[in-house]
C-alpha atoms as a PDB file:
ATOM      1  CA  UNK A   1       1.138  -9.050  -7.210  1.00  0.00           C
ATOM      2  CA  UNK A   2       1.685  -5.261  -6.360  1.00  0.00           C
ATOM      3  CA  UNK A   3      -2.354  -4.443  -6.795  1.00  0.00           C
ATOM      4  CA  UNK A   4      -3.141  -7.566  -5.068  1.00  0.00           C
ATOM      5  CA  UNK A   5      -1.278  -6.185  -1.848  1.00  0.00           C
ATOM      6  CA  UNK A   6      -2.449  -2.863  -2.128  1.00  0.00           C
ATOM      7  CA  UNK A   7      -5.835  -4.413  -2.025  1.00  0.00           C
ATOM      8  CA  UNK A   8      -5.068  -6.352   1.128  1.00  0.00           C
ATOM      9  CA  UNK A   9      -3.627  -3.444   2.572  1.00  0.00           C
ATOM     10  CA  UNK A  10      -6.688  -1.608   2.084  1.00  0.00           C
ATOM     11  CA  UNK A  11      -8.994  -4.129   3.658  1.00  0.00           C
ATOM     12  CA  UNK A  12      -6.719  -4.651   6.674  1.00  0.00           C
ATOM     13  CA  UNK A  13      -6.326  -0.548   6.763  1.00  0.00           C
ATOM     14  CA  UNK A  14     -10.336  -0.468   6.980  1.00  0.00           C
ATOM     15  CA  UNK A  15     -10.535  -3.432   9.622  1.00  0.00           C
ATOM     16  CA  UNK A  16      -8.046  -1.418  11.824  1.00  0.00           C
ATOM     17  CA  UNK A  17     -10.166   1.739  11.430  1.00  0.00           C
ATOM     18  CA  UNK A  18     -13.366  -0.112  12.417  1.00  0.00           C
ATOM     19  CA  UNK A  19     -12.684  -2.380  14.962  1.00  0.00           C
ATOM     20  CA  UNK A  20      -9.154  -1.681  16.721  1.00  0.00           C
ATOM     21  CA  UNK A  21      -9.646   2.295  16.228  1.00  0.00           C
ATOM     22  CA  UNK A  22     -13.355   2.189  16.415  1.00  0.00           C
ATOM     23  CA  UNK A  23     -13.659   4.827  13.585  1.00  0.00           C
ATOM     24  CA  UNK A  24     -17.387   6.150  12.412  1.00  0.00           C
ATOM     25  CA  UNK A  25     -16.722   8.140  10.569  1.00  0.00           C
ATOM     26  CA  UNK A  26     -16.955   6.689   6.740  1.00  0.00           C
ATOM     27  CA  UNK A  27     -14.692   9.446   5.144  1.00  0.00           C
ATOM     28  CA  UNK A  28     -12.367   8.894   7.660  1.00  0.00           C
ATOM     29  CA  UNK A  29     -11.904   5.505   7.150  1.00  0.00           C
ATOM     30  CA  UNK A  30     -11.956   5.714   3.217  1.00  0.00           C
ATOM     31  CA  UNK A  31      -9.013   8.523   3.408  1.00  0.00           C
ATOM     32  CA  UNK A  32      -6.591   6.706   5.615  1.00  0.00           C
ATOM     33  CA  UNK A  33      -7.529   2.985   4.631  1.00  0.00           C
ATOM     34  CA  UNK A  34      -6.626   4.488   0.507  1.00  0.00           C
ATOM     35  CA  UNK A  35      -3.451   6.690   1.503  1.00  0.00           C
ATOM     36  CA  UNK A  36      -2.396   3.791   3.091  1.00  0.00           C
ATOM     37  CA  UNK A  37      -2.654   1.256   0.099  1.00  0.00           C
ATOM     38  CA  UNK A  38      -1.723   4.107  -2.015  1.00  0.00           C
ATOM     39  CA  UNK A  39       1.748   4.049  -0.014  1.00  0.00           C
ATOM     40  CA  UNK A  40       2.167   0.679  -0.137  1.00  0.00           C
ATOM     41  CA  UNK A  41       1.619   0.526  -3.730  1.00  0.00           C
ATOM     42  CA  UNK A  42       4.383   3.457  -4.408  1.00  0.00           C
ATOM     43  CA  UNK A  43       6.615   1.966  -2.361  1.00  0.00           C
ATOM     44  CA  UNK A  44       6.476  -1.322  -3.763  1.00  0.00           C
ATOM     45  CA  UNK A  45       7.244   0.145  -7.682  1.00  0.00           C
ATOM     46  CA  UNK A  46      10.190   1.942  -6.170  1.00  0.00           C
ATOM     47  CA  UNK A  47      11.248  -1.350  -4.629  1.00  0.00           C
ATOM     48  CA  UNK A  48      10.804  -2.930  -8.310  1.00  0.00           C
ATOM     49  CA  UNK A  49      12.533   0.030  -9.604  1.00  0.00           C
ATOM     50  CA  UNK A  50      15.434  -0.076  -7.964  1.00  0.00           C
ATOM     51  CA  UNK A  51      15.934  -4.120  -8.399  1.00  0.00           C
ATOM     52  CA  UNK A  52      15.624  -3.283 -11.804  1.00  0.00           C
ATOM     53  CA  UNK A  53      18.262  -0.478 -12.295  1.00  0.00           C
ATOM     54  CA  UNK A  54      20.385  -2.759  -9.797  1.00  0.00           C
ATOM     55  CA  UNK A  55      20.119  -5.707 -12.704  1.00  0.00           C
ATOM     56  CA  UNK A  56      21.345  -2.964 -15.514  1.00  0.00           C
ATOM     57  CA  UNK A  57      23.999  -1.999 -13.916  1.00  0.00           C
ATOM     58  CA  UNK A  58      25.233  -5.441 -13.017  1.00  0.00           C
ATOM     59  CA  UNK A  59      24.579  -6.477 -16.829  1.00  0.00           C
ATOM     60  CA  UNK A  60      26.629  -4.019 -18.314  1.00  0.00           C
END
């Protein structure tokens, strides 16, 4: 699930760039469209993380 919408973020990301931004610029594009799955990706193991350490604590 987590790679799945990192992957979505990334196409949306690169949509964004191209047509709302109007980015050329290829590099440009790749860099912000992959820090922003990147991000998402991070944030959504912390998020996992924390449920997790949340359900140890409760269970002990």
């Amino acid at each position: 699930m987590q790679e799945i919408l990192t992957f979505v973020t990334y196409l949306i990301v690169w949509l964004v760039c191209s047509y709302v931004l109007k980015v050329e610029n290829g590099l440009a594009k790749l860099l912000i469209s992959l820090t922003a799955a990147v991000l998402v990706y991070v944030l959504i193991g912390m998020m996992y993380s924390k449920r997790e350490n949340k359900r140890g604590k409760d269970n002990d």
